[in-house]
Protein backbone atom coordinates (compact mmCIF):
# COMPACT_ATOMS: atom_id res chain seq x y z
CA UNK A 1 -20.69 61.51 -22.99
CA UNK A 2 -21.41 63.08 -19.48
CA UNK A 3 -20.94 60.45 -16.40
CA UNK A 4 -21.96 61.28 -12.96
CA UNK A 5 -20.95 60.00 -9.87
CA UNK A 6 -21.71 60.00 -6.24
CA UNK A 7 -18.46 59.63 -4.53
CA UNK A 8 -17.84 59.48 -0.83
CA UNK A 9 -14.95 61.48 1.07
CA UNK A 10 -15.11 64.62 -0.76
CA UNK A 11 -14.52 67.03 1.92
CA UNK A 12 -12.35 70.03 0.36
CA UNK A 13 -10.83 71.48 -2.67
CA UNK A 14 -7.59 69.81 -2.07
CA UNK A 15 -9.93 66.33 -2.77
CA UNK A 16 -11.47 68.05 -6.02
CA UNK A 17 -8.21 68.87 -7.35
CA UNK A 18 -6.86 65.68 -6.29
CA UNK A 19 -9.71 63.96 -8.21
CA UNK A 20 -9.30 66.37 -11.21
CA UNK A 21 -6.30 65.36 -11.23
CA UNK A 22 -6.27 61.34 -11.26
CA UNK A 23 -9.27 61.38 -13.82
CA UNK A 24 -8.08 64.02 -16.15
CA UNK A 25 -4.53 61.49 -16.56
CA UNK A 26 -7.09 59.12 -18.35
CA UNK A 27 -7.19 58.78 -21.96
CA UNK A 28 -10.56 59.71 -23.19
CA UNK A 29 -11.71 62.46 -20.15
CA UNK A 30 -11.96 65.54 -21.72
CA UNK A 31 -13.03 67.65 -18.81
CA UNK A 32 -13.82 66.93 -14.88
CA UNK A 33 -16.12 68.67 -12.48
CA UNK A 34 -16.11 68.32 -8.90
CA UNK A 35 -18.84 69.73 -6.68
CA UNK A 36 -17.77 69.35 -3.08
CA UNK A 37 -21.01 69.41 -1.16
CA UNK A 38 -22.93 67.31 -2.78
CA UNK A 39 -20.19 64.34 -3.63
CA UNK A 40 -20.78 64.50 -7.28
CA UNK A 41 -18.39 64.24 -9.51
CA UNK A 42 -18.76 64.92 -13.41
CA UNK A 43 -16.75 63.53 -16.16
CA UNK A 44 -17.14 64.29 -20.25
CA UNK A 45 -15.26 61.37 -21.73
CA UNK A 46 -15.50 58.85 -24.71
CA UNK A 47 -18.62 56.27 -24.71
CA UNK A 48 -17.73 53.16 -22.21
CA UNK A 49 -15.78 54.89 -19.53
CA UNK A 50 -17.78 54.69 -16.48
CA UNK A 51 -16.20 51.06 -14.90
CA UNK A 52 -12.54 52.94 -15.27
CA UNK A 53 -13.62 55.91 -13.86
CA UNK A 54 -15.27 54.64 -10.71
CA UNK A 55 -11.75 52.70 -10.46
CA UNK A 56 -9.89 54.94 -10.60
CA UNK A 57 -12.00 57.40 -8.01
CA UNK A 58 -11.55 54.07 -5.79
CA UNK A 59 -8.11 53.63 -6.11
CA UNK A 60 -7.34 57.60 -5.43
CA UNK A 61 -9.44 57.23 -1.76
CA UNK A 62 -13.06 57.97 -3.41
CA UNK A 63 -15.33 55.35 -3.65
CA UNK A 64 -18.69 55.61 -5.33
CA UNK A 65 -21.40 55.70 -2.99
């Protein structure tokens, strides 16, 4: 399944590989995209991810807008 997100405090690619990094740990992300202008980040993971996800972007400094 493909989840998008708005997140705020994207600013550079140290943040997308930051975020790469913190939601590619989780057990069911198969791949994650970060576009840094627009705030968007995309996941593919397993059905039922979305409430860990936007955790997890919280708890690494990148709240969904």
């Amino acid at each position: 399944m493909e989840y998008i997100i708005e997140a705020d405090n994207i600013k550079c690619g140290g943040c997308a590989s930051a975020i790469q990094d913190a939601l590619g740990k989780l057990n069911g992300v198969q791949a994650v995209s970060v576009d840094i202008e627009s705030g968007r980040v995309t996941v593919m993971a397993d059905d039922g991810l979305h409430g860990m996800l936007v955790e997890t972007l919280k708890a690494s400094g990148y709240p969904e807008k």
